[in-house]
Protein backbone atom coordinates (compact mmCIF):
# COMPACT_ATOMS: atom_id res chain seq x y z
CA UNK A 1 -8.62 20.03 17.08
CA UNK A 2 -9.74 16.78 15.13
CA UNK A 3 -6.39 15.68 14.72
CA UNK A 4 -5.90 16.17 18.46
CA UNK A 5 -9.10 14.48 19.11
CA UNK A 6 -8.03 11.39 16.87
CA UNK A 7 -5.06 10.76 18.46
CA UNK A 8 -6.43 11.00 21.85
CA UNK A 9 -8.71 8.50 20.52
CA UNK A 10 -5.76 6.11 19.22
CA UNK A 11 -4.17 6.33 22.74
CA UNK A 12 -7.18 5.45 24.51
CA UNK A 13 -8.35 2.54 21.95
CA UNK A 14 -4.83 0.62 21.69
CA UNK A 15 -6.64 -2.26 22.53
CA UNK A 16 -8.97 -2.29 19.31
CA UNK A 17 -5.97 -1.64 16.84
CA UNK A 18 -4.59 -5.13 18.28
CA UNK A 19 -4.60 -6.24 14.67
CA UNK A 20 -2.67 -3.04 14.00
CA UNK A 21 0.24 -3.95 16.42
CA UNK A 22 1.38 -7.04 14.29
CA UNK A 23 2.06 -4.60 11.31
CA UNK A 24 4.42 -2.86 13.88
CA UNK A 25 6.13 -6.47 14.28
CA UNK A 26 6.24 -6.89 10.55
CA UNK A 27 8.46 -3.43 10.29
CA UNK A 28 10.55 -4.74 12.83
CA UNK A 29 11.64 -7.69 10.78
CA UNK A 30 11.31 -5.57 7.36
CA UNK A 31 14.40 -3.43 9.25
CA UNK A 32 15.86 -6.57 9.90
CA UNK A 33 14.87 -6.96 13.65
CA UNK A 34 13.96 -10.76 14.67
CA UNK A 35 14.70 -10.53 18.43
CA UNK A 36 11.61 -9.12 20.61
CA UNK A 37 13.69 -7.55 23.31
CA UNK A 38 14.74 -4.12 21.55
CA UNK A 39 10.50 -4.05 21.31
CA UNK A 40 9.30 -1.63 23.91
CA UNK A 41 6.02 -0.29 24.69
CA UNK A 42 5.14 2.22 22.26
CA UNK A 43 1.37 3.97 21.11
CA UNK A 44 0.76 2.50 17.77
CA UNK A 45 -0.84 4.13 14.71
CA UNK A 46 -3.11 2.75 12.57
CA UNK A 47 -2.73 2.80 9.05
CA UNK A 48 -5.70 4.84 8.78
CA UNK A 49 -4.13 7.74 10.54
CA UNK A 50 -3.41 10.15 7.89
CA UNK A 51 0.00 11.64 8.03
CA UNK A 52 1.13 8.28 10.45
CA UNK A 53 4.21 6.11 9.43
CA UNK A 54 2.32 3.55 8.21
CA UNK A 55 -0.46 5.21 6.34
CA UNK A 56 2.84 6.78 4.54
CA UNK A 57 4.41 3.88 3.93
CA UNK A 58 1.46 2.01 3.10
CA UNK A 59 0.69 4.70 0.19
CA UNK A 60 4.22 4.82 -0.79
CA UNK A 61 4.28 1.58 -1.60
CA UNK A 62 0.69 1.57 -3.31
CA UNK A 63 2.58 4.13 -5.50
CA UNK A 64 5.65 2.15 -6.69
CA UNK A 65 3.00 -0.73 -7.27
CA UNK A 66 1.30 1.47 -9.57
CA UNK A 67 4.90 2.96 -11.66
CA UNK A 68 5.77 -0.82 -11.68
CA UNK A 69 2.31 -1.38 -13.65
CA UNK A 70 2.14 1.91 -15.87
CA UNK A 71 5.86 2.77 -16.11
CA UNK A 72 7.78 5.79 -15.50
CA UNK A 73 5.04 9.23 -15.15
CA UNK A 74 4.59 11.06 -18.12
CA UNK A 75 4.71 14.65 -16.34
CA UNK A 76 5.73 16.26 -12.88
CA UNK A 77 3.18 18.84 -12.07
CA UNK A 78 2.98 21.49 -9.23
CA UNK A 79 -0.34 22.61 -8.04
CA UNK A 80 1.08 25.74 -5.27
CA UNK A 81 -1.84 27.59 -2.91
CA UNK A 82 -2.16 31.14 -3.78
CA UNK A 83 -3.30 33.51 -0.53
CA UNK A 84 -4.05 36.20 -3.41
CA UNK A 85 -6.91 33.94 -4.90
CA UNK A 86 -10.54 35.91 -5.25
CA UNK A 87 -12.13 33.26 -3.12
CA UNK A 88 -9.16 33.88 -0.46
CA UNK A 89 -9.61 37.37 -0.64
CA UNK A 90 -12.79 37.88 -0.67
CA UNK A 91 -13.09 35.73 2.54
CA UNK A 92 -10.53 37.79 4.48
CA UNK A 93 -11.85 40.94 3.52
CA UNK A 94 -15.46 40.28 4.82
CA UNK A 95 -14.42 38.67 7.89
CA UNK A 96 -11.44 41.51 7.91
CA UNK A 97 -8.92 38.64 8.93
CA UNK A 98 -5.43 37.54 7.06
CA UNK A 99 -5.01 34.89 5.35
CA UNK A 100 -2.55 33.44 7.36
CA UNK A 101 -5.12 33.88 10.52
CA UNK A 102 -7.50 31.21 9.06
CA UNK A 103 -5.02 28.56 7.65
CA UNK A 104 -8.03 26.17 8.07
CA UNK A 105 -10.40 27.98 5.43
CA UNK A 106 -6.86 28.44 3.10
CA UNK A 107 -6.47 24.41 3.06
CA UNK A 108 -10.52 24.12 2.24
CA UNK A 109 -9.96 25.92 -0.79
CA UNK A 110 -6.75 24.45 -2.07
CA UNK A 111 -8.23 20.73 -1.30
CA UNK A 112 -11.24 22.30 -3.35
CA UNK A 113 -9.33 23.81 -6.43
CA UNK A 114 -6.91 20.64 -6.28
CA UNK A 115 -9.97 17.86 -6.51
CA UNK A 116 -11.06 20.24 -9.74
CA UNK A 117 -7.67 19.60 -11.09
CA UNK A 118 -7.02 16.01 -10.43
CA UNK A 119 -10.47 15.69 -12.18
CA UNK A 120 -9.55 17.62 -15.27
CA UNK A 121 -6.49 15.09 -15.68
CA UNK A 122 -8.64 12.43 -15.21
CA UNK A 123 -11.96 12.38 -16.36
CA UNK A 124 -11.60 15.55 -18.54
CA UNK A 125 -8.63 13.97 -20.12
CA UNK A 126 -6.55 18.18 -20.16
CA UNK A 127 -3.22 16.21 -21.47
CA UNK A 128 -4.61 13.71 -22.80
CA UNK A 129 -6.02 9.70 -21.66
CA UNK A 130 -4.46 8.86 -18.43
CA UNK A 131 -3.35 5.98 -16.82
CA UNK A 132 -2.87 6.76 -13.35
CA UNK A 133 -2.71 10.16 -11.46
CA UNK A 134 -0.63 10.12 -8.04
CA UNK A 135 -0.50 12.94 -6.06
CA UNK A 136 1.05 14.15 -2.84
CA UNK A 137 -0.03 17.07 -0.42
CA UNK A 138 3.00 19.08 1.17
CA UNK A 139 3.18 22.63 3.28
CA UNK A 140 5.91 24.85 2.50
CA UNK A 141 8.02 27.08 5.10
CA UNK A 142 5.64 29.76 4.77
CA UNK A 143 2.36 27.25 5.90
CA UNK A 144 0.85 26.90 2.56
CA UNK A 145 0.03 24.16 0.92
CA UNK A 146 1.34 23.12 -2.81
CA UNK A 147 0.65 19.22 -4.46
CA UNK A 148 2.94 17.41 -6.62
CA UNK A 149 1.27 15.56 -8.78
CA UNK A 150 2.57 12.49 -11.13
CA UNK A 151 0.73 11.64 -14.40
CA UNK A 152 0.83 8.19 -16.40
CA UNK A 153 -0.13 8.78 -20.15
CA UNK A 154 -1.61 6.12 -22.58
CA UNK A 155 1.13 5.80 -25.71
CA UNK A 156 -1.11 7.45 -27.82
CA UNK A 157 -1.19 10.82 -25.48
CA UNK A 158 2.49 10.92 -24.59
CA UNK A 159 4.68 14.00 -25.24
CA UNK A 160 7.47 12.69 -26.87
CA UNK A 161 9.09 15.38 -29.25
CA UNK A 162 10.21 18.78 -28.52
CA UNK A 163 7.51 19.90 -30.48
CA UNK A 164 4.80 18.00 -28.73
CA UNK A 165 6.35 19.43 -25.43
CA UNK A 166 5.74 23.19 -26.44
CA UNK A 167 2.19 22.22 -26.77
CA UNK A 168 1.80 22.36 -23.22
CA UNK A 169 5.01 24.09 -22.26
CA UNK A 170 5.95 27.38 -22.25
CA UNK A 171 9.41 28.39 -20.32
CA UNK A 172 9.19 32.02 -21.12
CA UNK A 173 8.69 35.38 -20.38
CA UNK A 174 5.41 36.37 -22.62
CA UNK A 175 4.82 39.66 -24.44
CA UNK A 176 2.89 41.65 -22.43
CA UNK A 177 0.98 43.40 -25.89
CA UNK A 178 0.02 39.90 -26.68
CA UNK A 179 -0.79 38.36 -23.30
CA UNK A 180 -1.36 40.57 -21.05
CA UNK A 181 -2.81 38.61 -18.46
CA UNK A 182 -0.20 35.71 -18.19
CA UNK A 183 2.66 38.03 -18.55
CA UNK A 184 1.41 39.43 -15.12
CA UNK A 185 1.17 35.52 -13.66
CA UNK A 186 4.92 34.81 -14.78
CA UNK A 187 5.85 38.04 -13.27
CA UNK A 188 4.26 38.27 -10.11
CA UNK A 189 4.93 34.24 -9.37
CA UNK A 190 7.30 32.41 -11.87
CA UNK A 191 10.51 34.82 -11.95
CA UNK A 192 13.60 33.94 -9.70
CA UNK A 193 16.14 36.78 -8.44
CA UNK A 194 18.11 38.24 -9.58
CA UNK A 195 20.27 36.72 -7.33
CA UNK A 196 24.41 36.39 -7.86
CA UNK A 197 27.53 37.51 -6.39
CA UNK A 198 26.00 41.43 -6.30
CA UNK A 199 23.38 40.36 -3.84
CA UNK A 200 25.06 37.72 -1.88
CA UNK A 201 22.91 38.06 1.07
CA UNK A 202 19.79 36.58 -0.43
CA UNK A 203 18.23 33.48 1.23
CA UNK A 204 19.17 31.36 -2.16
CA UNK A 205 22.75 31.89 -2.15
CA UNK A 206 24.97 29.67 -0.57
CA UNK A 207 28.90 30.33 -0.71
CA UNK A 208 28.56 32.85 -3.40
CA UNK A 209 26.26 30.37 -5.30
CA UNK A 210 22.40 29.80 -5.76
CA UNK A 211 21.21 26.53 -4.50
CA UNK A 212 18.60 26.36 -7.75
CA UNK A 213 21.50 26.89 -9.99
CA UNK A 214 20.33 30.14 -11.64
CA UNK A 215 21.01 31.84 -13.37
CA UNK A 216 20.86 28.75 -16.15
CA UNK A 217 22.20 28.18 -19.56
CA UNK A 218 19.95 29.56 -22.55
CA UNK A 219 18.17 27.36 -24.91
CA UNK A 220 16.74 28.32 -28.30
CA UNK A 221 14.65 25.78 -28.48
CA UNK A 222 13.37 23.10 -26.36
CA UNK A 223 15.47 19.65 -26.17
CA UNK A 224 15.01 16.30 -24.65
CA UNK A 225 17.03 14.38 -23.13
CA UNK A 226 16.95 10.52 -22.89
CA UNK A 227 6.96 -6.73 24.69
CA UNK A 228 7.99 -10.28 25.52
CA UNK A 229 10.72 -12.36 24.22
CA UNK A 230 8.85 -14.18 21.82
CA UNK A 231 10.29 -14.25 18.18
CA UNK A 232 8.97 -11.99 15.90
CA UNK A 233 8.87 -14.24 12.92
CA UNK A 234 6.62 -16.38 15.09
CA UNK A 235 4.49 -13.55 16.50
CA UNK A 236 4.10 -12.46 12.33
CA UNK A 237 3.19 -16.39 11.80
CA UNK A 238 0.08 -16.26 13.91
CA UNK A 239 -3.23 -14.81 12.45
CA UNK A 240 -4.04 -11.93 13.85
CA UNK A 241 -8.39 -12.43 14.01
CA UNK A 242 -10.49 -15.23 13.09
CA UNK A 243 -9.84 -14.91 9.33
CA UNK A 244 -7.57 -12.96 7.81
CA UNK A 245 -7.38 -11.68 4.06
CA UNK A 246 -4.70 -14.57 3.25
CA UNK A 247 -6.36 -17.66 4.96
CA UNK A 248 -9.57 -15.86 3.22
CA UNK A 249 -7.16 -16.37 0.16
CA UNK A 250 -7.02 -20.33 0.33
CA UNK A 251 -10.85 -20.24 0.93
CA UNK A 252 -12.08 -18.41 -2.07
CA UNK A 253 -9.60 -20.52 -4.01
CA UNK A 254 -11.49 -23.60 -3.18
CA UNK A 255 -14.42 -21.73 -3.81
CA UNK A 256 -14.08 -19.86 -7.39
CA UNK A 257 -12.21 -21.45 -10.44
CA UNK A 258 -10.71 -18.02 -11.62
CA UNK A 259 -9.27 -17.73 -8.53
CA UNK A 260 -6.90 -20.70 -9.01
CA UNK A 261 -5.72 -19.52 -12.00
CA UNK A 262 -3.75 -16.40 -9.97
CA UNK A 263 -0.70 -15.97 -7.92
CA UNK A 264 -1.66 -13.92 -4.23
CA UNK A 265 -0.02 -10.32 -6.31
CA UNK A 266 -2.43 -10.71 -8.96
CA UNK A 267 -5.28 -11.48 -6.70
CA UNK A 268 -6.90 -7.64 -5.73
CA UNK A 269 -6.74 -7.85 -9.46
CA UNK A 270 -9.96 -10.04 -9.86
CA UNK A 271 -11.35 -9.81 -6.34
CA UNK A 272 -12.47 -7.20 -4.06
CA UNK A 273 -11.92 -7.90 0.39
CA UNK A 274 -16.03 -7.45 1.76
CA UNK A 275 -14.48 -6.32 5.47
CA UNK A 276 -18.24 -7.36 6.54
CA UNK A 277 -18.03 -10.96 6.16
CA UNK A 278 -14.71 -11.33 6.06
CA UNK A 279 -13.97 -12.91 2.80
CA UNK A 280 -12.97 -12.11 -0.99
CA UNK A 281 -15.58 -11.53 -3.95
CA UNK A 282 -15.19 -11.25 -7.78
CA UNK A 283 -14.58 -7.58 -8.35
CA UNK A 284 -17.52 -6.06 -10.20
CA UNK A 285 -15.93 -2.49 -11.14
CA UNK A 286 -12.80 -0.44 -11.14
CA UNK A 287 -9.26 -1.65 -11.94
CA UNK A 288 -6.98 -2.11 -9.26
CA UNK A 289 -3.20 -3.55 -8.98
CA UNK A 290 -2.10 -6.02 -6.37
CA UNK A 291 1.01 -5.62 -4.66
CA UNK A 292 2.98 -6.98 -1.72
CA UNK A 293 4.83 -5.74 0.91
CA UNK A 294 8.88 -5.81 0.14
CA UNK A 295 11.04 -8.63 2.27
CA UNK A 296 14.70 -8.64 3.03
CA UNK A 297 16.62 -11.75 3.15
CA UNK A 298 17.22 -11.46 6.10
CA UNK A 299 13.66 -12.32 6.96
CA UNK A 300 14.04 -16.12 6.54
CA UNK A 301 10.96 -17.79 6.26
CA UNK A 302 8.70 -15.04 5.46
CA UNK A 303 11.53 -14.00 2.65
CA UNK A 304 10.97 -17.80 1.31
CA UNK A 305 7.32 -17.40 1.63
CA UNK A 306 6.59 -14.48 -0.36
CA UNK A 307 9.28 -16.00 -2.99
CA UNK A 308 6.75 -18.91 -3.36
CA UNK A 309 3.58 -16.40 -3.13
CA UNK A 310 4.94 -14.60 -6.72
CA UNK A 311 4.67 -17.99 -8.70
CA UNK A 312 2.10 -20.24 -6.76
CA UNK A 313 -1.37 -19.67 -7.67
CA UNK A 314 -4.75 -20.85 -6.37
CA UNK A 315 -3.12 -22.62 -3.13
CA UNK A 316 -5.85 -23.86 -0.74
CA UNK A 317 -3.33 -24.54 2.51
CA UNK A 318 0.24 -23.92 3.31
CA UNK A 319 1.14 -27.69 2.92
CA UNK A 320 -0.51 -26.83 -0.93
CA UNK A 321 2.54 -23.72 -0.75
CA UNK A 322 5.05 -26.19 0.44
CA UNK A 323 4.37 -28.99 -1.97
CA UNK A 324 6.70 -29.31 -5.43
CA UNK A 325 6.40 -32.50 -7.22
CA UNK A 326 4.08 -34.29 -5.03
CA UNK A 327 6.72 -33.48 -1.71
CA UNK A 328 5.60 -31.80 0.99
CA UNK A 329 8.92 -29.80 2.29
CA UNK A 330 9.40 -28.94 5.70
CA UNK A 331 9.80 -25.32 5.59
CA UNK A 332 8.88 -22.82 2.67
CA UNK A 333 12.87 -22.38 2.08
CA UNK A 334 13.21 -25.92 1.32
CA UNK A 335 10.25 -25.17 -1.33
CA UNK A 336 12.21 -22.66 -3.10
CA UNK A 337 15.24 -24.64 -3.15
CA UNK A 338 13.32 -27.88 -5.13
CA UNK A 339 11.80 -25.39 -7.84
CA UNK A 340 15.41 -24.20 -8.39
CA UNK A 341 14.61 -20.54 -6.82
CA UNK A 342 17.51 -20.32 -5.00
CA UNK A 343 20.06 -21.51 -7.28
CA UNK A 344 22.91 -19.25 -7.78
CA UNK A 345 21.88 -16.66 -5.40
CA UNK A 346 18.89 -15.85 -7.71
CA UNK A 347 16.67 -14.60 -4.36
CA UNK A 348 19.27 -12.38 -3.82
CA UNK A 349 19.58 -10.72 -7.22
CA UNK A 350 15.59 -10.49 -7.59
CA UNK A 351 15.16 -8.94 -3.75
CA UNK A 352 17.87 -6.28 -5.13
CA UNK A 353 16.31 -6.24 -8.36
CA UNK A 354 13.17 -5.85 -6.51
CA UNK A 355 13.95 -3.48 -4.29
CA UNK A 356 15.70 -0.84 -7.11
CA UNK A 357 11.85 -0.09 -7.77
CA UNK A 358 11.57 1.73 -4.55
CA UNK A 359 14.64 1.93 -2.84
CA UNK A 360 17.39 4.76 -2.72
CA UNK A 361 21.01 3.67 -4.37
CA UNK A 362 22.40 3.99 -0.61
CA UNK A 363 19.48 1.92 0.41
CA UNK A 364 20.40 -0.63 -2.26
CA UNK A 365 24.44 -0.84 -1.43
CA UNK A 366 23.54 -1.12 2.43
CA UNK A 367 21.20 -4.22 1.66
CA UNK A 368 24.30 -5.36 -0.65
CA UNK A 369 26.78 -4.75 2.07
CA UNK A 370 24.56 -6.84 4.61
CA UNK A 371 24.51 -9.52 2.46
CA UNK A 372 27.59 -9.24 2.38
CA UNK A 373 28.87 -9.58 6.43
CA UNK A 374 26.14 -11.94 7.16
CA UNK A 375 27.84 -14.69 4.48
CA UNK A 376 24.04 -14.92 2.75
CA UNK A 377 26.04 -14.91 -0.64
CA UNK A 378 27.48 -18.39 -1.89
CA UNK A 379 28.90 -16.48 -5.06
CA UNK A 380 29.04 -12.69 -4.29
CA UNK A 381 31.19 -12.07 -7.46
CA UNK A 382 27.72 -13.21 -9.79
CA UNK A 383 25.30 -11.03 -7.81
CA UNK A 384 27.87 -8.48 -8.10
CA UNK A 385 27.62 -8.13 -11.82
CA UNK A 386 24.45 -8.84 -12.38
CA UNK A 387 23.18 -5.99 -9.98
CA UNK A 388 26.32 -3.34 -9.96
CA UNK A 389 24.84 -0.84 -11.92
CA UNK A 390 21.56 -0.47 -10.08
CA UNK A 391 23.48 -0.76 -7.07
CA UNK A 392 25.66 2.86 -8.40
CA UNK A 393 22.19 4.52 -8.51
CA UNK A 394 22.73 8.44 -7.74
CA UNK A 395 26.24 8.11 -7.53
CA UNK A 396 26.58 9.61 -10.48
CA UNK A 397 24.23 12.64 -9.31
CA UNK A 398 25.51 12.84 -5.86
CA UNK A 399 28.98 14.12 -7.47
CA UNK A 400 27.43 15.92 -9.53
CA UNK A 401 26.49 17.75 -6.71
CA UNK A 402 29.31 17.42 -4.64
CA UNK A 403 31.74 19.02 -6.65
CA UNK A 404 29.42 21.43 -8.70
CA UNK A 405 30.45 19.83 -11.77
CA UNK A 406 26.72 19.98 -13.42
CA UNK A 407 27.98 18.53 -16.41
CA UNK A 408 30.28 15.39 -15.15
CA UNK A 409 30.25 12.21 -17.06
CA UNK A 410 31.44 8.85 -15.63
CA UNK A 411 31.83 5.61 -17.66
CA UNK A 412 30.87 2.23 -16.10
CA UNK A 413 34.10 1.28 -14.82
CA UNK A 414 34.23 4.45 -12.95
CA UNK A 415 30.71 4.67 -11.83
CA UNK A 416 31.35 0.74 -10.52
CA UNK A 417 34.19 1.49 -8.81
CA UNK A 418 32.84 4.75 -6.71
CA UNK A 419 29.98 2.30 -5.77
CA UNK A 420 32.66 -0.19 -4.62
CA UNK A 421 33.88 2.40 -2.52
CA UNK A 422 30.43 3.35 -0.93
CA UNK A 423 30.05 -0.42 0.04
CA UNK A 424 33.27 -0.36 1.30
CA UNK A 425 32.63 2.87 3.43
CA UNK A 426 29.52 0.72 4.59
CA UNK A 427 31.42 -2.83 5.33
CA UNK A 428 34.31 -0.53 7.32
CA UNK A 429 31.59 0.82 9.95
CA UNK A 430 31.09 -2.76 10.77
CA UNK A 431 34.48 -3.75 10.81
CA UNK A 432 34.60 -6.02 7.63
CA UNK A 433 36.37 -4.82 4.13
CA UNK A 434 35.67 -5.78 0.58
CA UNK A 435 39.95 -7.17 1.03
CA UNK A 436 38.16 -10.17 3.31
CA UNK A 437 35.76 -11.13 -0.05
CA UNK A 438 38.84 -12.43 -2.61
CA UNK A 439 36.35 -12.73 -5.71
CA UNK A 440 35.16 -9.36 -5.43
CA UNK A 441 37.23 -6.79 -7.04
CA UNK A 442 38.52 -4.09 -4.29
CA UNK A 443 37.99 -0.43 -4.99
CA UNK A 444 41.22 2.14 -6.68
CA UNK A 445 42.13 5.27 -5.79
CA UNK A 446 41.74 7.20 -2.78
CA UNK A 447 38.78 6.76 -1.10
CA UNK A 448 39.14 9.41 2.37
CA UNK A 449 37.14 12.04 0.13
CA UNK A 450 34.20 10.21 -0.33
CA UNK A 451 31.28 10.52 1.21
CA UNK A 452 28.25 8.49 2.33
CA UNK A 453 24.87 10.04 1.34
CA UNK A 454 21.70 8.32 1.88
């Protein structure tokens, strides 16, 4: 009822979320779109609609800003919803209802027990100092909600040895003389199966094999291992109100010396956006890390813009943005050409590089393979090997998979060569080949068993 009651809201407000509707044209060109007239009429949803494309995409990329700051998360936790809690079962048995008859009061709980948790990690420090906790809410098959949860560590706190990992880690079946009361958990909850060829039939088996890969090899002990035709471009160019957080930029850059000494990424750093007056102020409390929106080449301007935005700091105008040297360039691409940004297809190797922090492998050899047929690329064979092995991302896994062969080891050459064949799968549905690029090297072996995955 209050989601329905939000959205009929949103439909009957579209004129308020005006602002909102320019964030819709900035997708458009982040997929590459410049040309208005695929644009049709459409209901847009704010960011602030929970569960709404770009409220997810907003905190997905809040989320790669944050493992770009702390580094890769210490520990992958699952918090899972239990219907045979007290709590749940003492509610269902006064008001003599199921669980699954008041999914409401089930998600009140779990949102209750899960806040508890995510303050343990944090505040009460349960494995150890943290950096940063991200979490994400999900609902399984069966309605219930479960939380995966990512947590950054300080050095001091990390688990780095086998032996600090069985500290907080135990993947076994306890004795029930000793522990009683856990032994019941593991059974009751943690055990899989027993699943196989004997019992084919079960919902985990798939062509006389379980999906999770069970039953698995034994350890002894724990290891590690390492709507009009105007451009878009132009429609994205105009503010949106009166003054918006980036003009706001240049004006608190006039106004506060600190502020000058900062590029617009490091900016949230220092300063905190008052929505009430419209304008920045020095940030009194909490740490916070700045982060902007990813940019294909294929952008053009905006692409050379947010180039410029990662080095310039304390700009009070766009001229101030266009200006190297004392020249005032005509465009922001001319910019990044005087300070040498473009020189050797360098954008194009940092937007790759860039995008590898949040992007799939497939994602990253389609953006290749575009650069590719558009003729971006003035030396494709140097962006080649600078980039090739985070361009063969999950290749490597996606056999894996393919051919069950859980233990499968490629060397370079090999993984660079099944990416060259990816790209070329890519480059053939658009009717190029990597044959029509002489300086890159063309894939060997046969390639009709191959497949695609995103």
């Amino acid at each position: 009822m209050v989601e329905s009651a939000r959205l009929k809201y949103i439909y009957t407000h579209q004129s308020d979320f005006r602002a909102e509707i320019y964030h819709g044209l900035r997708d458009a060109v982040f997929n590459g779109e410049t040309n208005a007239t695929s644009k049709g009429k459409r209901i847009i949803l704010p960011a602030t609609f929970t569960g709404g494309p770009r409220y997810m995409i907003q905190n997905y990329q809040d989320a790669m800003a944050i493992c770009r700051c702390a580094g890769y998360p210490d520990l992958f936790i699952t918090f899972t919803c239990n219907p045979q809690w007290d709590e749940i079962q003492w509610y269902c048995a006064k008001h003599k209802v199921k669980p699954e008859d008041r999914p409401d009061m089930v998600c009140r709980l779990f949102k209750v027990k899960l806040d508890k948790m995510i303050k343990d990690l944090r505040y009460n420090k349960l494995f150890g100092a943290k950096k940063a906790v991200i979490y994400t809410i999900e609902f399984q098959k069966q309605g219930l909600p479960h939380a995966h949860i990512l947590l950054f560590l300080h050095e001091q706190d990390k688990y780095l040895t086998p032996a600090d990992i069985n500290k907080i880690i135990c993947a076994e079946i306890l004795d029930p003389n000793v522990d009683n009361a856990y032994y019941e958990v593991v059974k009751t909850f943690m055990l899989h199966g027993p699943c196989g060829i004997s019992r084919p039939t079960l919902p985990c088996m798939d062509e006389g094999r379980c999906i999770h890969h069970f039953p698995k090899k034994f350890n002894e002990v724990t290891t590690v291992d390492k709507d009009d035709d105007e451009s878009l471009l132009d429609a994205v160019a105009k503010a949106t109100v009166k003054e918006s957080m980036f003009l706001a930029w240049f004006t608190a850059n006039k106004e506060y010396a600190i502020a000058r000494e900062l590029t617009y990424n490091e900016f949230p750093s220092k300063f905190v956006w008052k929505s009430s007056p419209r304008g920045w102020e020095p940030r009194k409390s909490h740490q916070v890390i700045g982060r902007m929106i990813f940019v294909p080449p294929s952008s053009g301007e905006l692409y050379y813009l947010r180039l410029l935005l990662n080095i310039i700091k304390g700009p009070i105008s766009y001229a101030n943005i266009q200006t190297y040297n004392g020249v005032i360039y005509s465009s922001f691409r001319d910019a990044c050409y005087a300070r040498g940004l473009l020189d050797d297809d360098k954008e194009y190797i940092d937007a790759i590089e860039e995008a590898s922090h949040w992007g799939s492998g497939y994602y990253l050899r389609k953006l290749f393979a575009t650069l590719f047929w558009s003729n971006s690329m003035v030396r494709p064979e140097a962006v080649w090997e600078k980039i090739a092995m985070l361009l063969s991302d999950r290749i490597l896994h996606d056999h894996r998979a393919m051919f069950g062969l859980y233990d499968l080891a490629l060397s370079d050459e090999e993984l660079k060569n099944l990416t060259l064949i990816e790209i070329e799968q890519i480059l053939n549905s658009n009717g190029k080949s990597l044959r029509d690029y002489l300086t890159i090297p063309f894939p060997s072996g046969d390639t009709d068993h191959f497949r695609t995955r995103n």
